[in-house]
N, C-alpha and C. Protein backbone atom coordinates (compact mmCIF):
# COMPACT_ATOMS: atom_id res chain seq x y z
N UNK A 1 0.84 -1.17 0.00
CA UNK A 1 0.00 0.00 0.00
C UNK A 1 0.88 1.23 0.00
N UNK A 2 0.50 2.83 -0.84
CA UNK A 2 1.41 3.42 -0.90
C UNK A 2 1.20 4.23 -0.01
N UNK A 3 2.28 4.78 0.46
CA UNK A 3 2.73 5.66 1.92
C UNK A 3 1.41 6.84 1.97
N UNK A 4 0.87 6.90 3.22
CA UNK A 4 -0.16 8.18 3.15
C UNK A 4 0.65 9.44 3.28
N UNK A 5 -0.14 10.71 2.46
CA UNK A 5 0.65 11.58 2.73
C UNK A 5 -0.11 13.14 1.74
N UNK A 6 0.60 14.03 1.56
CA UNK A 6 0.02 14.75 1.05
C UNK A 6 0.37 14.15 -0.73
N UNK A 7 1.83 13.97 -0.64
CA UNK A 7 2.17 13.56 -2.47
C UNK A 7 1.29 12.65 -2.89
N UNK A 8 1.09 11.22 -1.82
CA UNK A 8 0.43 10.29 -2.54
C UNK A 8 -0.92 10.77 -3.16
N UNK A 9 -1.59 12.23 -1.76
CA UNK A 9 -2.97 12.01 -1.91
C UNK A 9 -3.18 12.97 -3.59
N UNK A 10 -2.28 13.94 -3.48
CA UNK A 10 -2.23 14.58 -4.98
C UNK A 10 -1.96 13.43 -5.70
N UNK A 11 -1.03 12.84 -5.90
CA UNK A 11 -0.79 11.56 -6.86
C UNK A 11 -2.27 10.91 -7.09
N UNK A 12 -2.78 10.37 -6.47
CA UNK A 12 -4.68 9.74 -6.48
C UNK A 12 -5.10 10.72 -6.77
N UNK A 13 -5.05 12.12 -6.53
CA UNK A 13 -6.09 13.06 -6.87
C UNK A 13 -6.24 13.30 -8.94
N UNK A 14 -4.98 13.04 -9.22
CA UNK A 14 -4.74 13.28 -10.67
C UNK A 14 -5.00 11.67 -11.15
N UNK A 15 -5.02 10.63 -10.53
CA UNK A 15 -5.22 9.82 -11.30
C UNK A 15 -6.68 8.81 -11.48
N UNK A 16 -7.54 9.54 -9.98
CA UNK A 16 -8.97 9.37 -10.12
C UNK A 16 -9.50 10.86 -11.25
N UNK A 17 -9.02 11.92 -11.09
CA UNK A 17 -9.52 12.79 -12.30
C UNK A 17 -9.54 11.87 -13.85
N UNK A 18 -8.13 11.60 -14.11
CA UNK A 18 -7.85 10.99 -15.29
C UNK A 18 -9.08 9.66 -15.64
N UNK A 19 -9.02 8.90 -14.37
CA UNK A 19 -10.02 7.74 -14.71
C UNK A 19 -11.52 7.86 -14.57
N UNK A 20 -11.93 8.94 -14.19
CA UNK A 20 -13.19 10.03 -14.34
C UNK A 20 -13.15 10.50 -15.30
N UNK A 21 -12.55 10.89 -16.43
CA UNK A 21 -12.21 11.41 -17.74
C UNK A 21 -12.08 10.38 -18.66
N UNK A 22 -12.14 8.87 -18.36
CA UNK A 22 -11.93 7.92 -19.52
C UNK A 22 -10.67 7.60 -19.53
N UNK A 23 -9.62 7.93 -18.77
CA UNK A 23 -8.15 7.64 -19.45
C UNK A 23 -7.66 5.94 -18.93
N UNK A 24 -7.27 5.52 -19.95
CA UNK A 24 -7.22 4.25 -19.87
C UNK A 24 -5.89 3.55 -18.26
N UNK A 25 -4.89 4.72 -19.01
CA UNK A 25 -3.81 4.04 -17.82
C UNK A 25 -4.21 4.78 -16.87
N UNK A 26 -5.36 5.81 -16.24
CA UNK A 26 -5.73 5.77 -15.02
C UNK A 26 -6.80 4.47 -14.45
N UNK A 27 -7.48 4.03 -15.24
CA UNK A 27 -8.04 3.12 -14.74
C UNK A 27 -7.45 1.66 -14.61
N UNK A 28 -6.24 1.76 -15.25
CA UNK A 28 -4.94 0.32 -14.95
C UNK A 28 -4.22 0.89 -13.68
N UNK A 29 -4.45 2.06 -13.73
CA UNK A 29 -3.14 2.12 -12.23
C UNK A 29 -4.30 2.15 -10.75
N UNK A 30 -5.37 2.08 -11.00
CA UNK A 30 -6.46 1.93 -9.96
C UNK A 30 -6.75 0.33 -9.63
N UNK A 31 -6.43 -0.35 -11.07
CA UNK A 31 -6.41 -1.55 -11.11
C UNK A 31 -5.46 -2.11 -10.40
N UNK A 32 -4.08 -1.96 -10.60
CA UNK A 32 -2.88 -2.29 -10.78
C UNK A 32 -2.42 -1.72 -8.59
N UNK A 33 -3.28 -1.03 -8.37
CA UNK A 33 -3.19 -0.56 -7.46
C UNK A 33 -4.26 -1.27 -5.95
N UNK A 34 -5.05 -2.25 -6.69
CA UNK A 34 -6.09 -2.50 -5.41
C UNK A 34 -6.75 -3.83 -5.91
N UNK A 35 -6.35 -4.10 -7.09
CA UNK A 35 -7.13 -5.52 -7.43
C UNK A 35 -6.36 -6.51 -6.65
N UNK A 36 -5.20 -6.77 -7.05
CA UNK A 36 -4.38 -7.56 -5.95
C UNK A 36 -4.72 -8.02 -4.25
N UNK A 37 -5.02 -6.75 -3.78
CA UNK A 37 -5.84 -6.83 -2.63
C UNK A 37 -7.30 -7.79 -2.58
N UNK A 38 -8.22 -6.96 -3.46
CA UNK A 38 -9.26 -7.68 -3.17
C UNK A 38 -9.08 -9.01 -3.69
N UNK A 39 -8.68 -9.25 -4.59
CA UNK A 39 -8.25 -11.27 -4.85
C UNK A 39 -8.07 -11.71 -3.70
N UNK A 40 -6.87 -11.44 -3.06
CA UNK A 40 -6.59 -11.65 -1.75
C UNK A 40 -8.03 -12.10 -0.76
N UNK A 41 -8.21 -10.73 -0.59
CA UNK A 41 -9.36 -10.42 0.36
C UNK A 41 -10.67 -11.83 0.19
N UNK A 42 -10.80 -11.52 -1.32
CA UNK A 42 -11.73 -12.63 -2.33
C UNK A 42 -11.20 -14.45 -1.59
N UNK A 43 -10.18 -14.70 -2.06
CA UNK A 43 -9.58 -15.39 -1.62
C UNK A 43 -9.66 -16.13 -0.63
N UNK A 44 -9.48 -15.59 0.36
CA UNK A 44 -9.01 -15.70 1.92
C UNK A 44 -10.82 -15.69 2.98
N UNK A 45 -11.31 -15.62 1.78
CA UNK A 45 -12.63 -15.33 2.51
C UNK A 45 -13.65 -16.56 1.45
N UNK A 46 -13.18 -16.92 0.75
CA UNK A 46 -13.73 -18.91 0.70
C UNK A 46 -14.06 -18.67 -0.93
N UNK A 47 -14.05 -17.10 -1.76
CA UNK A 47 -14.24 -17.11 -3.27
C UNK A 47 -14.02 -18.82 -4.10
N UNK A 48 -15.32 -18.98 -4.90
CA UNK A 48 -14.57 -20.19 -5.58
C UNK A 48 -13.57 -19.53 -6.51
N UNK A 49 -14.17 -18.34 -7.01
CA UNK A 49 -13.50 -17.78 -8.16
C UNK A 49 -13.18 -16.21 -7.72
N UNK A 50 -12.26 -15.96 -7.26
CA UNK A 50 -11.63 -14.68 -6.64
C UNK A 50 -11.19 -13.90 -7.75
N UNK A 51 -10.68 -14.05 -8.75
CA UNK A 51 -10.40 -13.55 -9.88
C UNK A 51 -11.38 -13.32 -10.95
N UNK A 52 -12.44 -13.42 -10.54
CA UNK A 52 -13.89 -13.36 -11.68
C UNK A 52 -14.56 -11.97 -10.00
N UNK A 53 -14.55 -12.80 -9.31
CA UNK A 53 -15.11 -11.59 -7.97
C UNK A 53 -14.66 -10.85 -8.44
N UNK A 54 -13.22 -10.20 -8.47
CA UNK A 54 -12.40 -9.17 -8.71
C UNK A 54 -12.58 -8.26 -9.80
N UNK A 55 -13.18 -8.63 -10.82
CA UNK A 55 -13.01 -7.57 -12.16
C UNK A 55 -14.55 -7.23 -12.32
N UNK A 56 -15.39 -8.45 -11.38
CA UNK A 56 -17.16 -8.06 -10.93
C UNK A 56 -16.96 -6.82 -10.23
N UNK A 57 -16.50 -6.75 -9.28
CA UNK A 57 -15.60 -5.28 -8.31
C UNK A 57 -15.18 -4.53 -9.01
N UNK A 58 -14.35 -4.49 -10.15
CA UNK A 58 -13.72 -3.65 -10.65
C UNK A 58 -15.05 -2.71 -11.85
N UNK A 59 -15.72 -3.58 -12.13
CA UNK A 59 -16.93 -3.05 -12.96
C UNK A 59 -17.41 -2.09 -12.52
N UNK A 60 -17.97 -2.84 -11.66
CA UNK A 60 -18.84 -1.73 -10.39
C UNK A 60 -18.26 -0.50 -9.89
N UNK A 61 -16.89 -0.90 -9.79
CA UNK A 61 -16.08 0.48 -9.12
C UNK A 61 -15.86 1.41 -10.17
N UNK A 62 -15.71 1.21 -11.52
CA UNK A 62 -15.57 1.90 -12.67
C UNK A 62 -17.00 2.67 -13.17
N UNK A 63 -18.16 1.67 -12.96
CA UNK A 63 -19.81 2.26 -13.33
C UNK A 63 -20.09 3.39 -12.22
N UNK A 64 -19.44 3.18 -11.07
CA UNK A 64 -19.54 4.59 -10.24
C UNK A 64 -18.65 4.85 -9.61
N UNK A 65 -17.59 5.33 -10.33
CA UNK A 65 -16.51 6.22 -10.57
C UNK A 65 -16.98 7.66 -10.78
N UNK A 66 -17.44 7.91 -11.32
CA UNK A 66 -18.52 9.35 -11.62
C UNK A 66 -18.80 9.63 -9.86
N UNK A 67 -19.43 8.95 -9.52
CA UNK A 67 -19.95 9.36 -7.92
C UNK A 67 -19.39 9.26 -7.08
N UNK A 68 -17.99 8.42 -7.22
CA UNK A 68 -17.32 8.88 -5.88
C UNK A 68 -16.44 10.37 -5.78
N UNK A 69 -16.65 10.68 -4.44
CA UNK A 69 -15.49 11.69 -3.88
C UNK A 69 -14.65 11.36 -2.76
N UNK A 70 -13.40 11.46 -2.46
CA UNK A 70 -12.55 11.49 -1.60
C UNK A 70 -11.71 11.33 -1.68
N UNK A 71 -10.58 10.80 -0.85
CA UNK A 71 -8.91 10.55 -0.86
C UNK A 71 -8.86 8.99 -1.24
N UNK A 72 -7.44 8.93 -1.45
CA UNK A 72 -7.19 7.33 -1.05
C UNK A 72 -7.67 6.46 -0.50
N UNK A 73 -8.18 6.97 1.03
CA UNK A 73 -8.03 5.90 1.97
C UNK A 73 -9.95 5.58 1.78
N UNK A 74 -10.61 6.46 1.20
CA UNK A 74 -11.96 6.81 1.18
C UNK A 74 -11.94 5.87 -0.11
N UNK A 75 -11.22 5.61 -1.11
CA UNK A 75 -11.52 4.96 -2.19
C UNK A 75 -11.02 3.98 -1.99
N UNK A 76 -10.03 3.29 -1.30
CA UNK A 76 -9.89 1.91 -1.04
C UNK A 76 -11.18 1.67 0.10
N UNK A 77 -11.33 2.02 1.08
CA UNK A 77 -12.92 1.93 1.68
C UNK A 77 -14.46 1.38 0.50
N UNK A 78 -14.43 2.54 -0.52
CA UNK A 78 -15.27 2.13 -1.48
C UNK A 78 -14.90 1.10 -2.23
N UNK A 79 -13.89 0.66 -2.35
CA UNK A 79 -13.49 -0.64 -3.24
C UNK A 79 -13.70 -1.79 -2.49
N UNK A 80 -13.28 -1.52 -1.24
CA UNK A 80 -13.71 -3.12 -0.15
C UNK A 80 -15.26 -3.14 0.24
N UNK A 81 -16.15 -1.99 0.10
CA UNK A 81 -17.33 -2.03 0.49
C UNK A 81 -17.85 -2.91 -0.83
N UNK A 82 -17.57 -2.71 -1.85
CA UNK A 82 -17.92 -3.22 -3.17
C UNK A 82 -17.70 -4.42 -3.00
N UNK A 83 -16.39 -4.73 -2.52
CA UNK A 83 -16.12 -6.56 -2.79
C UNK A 83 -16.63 -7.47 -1.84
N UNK A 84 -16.93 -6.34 -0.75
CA UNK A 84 -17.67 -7.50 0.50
C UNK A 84 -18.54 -7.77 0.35
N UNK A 85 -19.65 -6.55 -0.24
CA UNK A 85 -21.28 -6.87 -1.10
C UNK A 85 -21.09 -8.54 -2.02
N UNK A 86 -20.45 -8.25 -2.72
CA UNK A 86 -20.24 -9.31 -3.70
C UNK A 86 -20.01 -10.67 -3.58
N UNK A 87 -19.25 -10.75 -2.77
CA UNK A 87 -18.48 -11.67 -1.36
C UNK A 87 -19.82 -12.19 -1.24
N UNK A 88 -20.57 -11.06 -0.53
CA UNK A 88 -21.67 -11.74 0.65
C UNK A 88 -22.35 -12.66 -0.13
N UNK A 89 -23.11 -11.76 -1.54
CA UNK A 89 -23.85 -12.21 -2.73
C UNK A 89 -23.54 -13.81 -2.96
N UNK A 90 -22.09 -13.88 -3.42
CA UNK A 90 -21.55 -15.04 -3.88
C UNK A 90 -22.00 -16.01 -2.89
N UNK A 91 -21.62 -16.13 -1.33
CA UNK A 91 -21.93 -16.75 -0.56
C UNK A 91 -22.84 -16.99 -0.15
N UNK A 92 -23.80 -16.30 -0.50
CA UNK A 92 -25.37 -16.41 0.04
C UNK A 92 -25.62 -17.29 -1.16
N UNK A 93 -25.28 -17.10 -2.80
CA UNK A 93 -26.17 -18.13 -3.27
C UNK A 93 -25.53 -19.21 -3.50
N UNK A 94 -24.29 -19.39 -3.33
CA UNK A 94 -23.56 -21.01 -2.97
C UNK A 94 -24.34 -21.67 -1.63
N UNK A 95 -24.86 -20.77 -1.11
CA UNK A 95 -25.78 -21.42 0.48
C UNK A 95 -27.38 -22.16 -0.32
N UNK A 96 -27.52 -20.74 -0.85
CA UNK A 96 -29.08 -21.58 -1.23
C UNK A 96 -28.52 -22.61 -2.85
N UNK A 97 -27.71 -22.60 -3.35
CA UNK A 97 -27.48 -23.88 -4.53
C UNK A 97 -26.90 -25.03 -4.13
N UNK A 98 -26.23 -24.87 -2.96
CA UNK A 98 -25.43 -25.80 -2.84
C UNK A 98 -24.65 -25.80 -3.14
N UNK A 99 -23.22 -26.62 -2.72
CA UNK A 99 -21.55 -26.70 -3.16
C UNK A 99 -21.81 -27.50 -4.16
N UNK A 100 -21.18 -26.99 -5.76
CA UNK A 100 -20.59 -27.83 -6.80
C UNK A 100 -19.26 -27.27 -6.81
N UNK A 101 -18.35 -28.62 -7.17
CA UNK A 101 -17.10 -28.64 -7.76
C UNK A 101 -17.03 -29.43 -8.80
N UNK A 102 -16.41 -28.07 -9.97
CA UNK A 102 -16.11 -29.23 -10.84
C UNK A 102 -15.01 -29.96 -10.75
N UNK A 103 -14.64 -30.90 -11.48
CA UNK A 103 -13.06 -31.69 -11.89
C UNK A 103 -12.59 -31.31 -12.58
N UNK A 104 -11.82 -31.09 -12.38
CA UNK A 104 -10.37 -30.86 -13.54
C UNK A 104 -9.34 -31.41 -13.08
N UNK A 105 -9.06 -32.52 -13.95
CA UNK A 105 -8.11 -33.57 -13.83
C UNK A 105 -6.33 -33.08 -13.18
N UNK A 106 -6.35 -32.02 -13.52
CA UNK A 106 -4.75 -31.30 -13.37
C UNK A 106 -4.80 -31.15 -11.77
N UNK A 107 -6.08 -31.05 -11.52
CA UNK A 107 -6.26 -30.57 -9.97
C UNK A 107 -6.36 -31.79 -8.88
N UNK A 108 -6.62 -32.71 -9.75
CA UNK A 108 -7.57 -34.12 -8.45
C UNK A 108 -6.19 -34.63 -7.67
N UNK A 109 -6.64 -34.28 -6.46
CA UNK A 109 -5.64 -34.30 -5.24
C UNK A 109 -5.13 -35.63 -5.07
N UNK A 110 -5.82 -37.29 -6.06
CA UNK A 110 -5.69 -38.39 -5.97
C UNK A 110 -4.40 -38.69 -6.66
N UNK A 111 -4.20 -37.44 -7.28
CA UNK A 111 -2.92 -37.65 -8.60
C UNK A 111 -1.82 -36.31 -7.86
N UNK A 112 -0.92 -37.04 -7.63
CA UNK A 112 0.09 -35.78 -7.43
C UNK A 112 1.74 -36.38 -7.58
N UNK A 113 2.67 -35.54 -8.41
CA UNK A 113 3.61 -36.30 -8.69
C UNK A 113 4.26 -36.67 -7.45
N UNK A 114 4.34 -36.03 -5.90
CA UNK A 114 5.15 -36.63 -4.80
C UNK A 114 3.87 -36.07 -3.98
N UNK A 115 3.55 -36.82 -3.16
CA UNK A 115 2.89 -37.01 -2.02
C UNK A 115 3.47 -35.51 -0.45
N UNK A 116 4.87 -35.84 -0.49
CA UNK A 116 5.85 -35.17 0.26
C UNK A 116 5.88 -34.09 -0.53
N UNK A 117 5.82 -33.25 -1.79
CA UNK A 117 6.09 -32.10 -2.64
C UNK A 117 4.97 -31.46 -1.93
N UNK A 118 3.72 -32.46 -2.11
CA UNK A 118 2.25 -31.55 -2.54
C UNK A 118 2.40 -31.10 -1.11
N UNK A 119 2.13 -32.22 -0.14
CA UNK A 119 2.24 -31.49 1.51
C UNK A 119 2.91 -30.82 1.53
N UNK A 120 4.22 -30.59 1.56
CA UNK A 120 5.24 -29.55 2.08
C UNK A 120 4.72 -28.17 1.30
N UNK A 121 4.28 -28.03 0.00
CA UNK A 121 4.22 -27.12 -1.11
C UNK A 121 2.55 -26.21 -0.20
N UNK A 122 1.80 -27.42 -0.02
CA UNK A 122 0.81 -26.43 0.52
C UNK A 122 -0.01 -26.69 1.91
N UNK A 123 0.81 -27.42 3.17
CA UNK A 123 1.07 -27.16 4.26
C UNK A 123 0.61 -25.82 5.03
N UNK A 124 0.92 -25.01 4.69
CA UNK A 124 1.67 -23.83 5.40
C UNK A 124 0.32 -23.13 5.25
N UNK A 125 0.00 -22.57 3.45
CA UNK A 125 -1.41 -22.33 3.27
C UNK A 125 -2.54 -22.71 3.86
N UNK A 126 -2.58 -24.59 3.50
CA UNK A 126 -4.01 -25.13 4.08
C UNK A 126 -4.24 -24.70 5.97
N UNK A 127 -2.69 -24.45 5.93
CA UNK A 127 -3.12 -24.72 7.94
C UNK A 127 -3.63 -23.08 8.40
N UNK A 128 -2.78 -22.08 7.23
CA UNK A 128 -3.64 -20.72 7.27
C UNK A 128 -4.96 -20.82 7.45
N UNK A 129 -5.36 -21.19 5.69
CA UNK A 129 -6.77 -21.39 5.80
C UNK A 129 -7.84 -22.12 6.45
N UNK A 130 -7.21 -23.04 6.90
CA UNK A 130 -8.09 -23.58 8.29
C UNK A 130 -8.49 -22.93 9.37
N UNK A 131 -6.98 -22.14 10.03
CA UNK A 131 -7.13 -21.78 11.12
C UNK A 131 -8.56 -20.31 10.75
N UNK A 132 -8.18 -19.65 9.65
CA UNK A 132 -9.01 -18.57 9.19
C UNK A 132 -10.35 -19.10 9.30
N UNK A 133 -11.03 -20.13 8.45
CA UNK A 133 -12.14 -21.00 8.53
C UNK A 133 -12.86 -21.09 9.75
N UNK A 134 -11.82 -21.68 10.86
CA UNK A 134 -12.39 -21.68 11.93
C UNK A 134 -13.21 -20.42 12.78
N UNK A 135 -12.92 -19.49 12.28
CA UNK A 135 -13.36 -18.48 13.02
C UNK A 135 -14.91 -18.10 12.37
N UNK A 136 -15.74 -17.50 13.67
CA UNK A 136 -17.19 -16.91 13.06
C UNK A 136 -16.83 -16.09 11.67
N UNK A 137 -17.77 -15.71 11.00
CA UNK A 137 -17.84 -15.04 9.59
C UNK A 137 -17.44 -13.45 10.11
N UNK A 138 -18.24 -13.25 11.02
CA UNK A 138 -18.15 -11.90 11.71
C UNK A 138 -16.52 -11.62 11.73
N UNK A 139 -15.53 -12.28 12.61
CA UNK A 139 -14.13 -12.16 13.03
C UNK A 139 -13.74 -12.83 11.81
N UNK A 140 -13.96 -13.73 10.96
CA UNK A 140 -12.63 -13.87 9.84
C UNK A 140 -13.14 -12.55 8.59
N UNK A 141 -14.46 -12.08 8.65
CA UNK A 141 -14.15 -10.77 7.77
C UNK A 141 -13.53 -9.39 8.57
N UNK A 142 -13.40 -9.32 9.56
CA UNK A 142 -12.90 -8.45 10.13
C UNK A 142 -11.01 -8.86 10.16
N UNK A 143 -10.98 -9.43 10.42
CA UNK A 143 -9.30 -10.36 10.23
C UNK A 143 -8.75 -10.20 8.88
N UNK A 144 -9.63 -10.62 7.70
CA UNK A 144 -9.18 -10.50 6.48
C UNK A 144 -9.07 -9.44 5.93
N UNK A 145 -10.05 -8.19 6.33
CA UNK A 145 -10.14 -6.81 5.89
C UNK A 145 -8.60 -6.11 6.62
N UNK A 146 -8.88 -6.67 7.81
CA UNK A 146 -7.49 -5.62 8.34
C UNK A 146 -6.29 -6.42 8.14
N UNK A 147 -6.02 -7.37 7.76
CA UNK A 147 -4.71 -7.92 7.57
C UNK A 147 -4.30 -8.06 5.90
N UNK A 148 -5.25 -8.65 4.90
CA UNK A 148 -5.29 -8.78 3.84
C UNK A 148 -5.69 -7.53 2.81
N UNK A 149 -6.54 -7.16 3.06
CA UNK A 149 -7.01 -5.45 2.98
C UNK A 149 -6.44 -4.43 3.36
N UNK A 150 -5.50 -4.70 4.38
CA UNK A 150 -5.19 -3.19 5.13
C UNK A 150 -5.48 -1.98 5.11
N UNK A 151 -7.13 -2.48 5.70
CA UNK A 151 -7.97 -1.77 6.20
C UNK A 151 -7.67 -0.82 7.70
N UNK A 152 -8.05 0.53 7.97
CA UNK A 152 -8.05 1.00 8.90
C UNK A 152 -9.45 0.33 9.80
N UNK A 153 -9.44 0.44 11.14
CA UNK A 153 -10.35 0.12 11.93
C UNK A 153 -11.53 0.52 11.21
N UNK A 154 -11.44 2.05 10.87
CA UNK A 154 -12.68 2.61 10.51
C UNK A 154 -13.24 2.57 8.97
N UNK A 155 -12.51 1.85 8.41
CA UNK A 155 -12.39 1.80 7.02
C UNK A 155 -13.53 0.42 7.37
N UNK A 156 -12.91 -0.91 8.14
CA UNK A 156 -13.55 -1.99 7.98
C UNK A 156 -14.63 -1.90 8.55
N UNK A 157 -14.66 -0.85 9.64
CA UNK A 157 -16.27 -0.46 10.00
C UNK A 157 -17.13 -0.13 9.39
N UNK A 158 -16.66 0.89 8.18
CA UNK A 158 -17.89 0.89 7.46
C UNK A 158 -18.15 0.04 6.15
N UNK A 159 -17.01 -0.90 5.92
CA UNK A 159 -17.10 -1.65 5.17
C UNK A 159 -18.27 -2.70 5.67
N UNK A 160 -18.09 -3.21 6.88
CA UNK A 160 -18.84 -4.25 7.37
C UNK A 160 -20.26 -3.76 7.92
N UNK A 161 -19.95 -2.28 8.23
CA UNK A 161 -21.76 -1.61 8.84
C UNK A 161 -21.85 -2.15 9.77
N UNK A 162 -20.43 -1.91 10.78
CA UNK A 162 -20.52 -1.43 12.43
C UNK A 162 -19.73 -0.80 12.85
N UNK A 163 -20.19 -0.40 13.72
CA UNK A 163 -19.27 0.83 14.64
C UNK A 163 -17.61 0.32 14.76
N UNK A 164 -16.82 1.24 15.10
CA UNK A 164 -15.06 1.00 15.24
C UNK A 164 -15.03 0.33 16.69
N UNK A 165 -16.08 0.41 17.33
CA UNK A 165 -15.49 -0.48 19.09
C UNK A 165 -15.84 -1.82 18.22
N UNK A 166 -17.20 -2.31 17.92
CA UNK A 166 -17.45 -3.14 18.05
C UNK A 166 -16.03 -3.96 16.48
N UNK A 167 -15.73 -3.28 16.07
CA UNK A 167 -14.53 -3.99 15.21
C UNK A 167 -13.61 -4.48 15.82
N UNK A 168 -13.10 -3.35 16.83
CA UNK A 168 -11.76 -3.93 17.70
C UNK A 168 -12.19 -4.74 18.30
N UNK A 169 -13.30 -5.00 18.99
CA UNK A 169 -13.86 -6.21 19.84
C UNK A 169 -13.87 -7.41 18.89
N UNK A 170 -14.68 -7.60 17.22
CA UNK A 170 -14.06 -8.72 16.80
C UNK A 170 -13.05 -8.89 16.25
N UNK A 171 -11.95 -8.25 16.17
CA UNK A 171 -10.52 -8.53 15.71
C UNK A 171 -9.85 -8.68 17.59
N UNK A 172 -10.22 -8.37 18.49
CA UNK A 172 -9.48 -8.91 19.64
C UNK A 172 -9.67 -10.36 19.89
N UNK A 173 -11.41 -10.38 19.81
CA UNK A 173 -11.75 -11.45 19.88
C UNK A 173 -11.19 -12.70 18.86
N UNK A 174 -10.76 -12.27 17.69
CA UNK A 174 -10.33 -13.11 16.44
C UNK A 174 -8.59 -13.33 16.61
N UNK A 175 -8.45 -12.86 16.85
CA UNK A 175 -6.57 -12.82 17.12
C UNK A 175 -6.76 -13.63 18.33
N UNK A 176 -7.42 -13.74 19.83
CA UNK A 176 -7.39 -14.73 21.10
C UNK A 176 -7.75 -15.94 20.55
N UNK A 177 -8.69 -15.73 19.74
CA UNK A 177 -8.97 -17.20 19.11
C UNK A 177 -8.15 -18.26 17.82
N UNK A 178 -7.71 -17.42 17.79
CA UNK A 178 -6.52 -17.50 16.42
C UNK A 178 -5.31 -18.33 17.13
N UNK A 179 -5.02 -17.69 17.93
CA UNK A 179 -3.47 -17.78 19.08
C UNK A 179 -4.19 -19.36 19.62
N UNK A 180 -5.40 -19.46 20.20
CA UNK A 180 -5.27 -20.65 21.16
C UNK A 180 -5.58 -22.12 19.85
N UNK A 181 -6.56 -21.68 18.77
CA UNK A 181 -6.35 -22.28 17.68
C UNK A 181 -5.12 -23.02 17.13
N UNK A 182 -4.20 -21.42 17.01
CA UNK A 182 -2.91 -22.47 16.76
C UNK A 182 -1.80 -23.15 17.46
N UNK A 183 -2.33 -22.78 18.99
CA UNK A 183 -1.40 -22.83 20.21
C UNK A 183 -1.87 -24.61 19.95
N UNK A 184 -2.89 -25.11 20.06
CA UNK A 184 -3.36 -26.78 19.79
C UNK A 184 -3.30 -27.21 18.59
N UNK A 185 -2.59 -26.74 18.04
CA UNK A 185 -2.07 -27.04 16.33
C UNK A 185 -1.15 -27.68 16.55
N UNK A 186 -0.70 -26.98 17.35
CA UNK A 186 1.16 -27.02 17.78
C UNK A 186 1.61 -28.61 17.89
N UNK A 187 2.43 -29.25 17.75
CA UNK A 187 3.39 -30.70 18.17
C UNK A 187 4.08 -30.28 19.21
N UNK A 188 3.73 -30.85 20.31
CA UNK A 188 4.79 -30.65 21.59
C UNK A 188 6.03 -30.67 20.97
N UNK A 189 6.91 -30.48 21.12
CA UNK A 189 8.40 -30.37 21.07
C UNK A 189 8.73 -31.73 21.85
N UNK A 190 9.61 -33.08 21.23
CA UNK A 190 10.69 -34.03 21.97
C UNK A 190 11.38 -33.70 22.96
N UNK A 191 11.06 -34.49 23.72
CA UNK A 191 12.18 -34.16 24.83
C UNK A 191 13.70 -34.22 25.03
N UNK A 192 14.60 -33.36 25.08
CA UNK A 192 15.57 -33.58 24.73
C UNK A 192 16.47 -34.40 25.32
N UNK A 193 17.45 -34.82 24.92
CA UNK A 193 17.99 -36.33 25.04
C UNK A 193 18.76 -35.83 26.41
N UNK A 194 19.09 -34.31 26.70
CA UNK A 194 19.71 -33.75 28.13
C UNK A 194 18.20 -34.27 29.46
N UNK A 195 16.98 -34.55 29.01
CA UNK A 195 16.53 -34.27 29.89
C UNK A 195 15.94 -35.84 30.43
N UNK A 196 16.21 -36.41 29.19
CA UNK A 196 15.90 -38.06 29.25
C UNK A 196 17.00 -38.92 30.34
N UNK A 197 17.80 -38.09 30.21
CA UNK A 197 19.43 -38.81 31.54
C UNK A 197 19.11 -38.39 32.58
């Protein structure tokens, strides 16, 4: 994210004019500047397709481009308010259709050239996304906005449509739960061979 400040906010100020005016590489450097994020965000928050979410977001943010006003931090706000709508959308009607997956053979977890590659390769991820999973919807969108988003308190407040206490309350609450989550993840540690004599 780029440094807040007065340059950056002139820097955004000339390049939301430009992409309010039609100009093409203002609307790639808006791109180029916040899509990354929301994939992420998309992502990390159960998207089947985070990269189709993303340019659904980017539509929307471009069809009312005309109507926004503010700084930086006010237009990344409007860009996560956009993707969480969408988010929600997506998830609400995967609730009422039901989970399909398709196959695609490149993917089927039954086929993998080393057993030891695939674990080690995505280990680290799956135990992220678990631990994320585990948490209420409430605290892993508040978690994902401010860590993946880097969202201000008040940014994800009004992204989510609640007040800034009740945010810090579920990101306190989501980080205690996070910690004891992965505190029972944990493998005791061997005892060492000094303590076995």
């Amino acid at each position: 994210m780029a440094a807040r400040g007065s340059t950056s906010d002139e820097t955004f100020a000339t390049v939301l004019a430009a992409a309010k005016a039609g100009a093409s590489w203002a609307c790639t450097r808006l791109w180029n500047d916040h899509a990354p994020a929301v994939g992420a965000f998309a992502q990390a928050r159960g998207s089947r397709e985070p990269d189709d979410l993303t340019s659904e977001v980017f539509l929307a943010v471009f069809d009312r481009l005309a109507t926004f006003r503010g700084d930086a931090d006010a237009f990344r706000s409007f860009v996560f308010s956009i993707a969480y709508r969408r988010l929600v959308d997506e998830l609400r009607m995967r609730g009422r259709r039901g989970e399909t997956v398709e196959l695609v053979e490149a993917e089927d977890p039954r086929r993998a050239s080393s057993a030891e590659d695939e674990a080690t390769t995505r280990m680290g991820d799956v135990h992220a996304h678990a631990l994320l999973m585990a948490l209420p919807a409430d605290q892993r969108d508040v978690i994902v906005l401010r860590i993946v988003a880097d969202l201000t308190v008040e940014q994800v407040a009004e992204v989510v449509g609640k007040r800034p206490g009740a945010v810090n309350a579920l990101q306190r609450r989501a980080l205690e739960r996070l910690r004891k989550n992965f505190d029972a993840t944990r493998t005791p540690e061997a005892p060492s061979s000094d303590s076995a004599e």
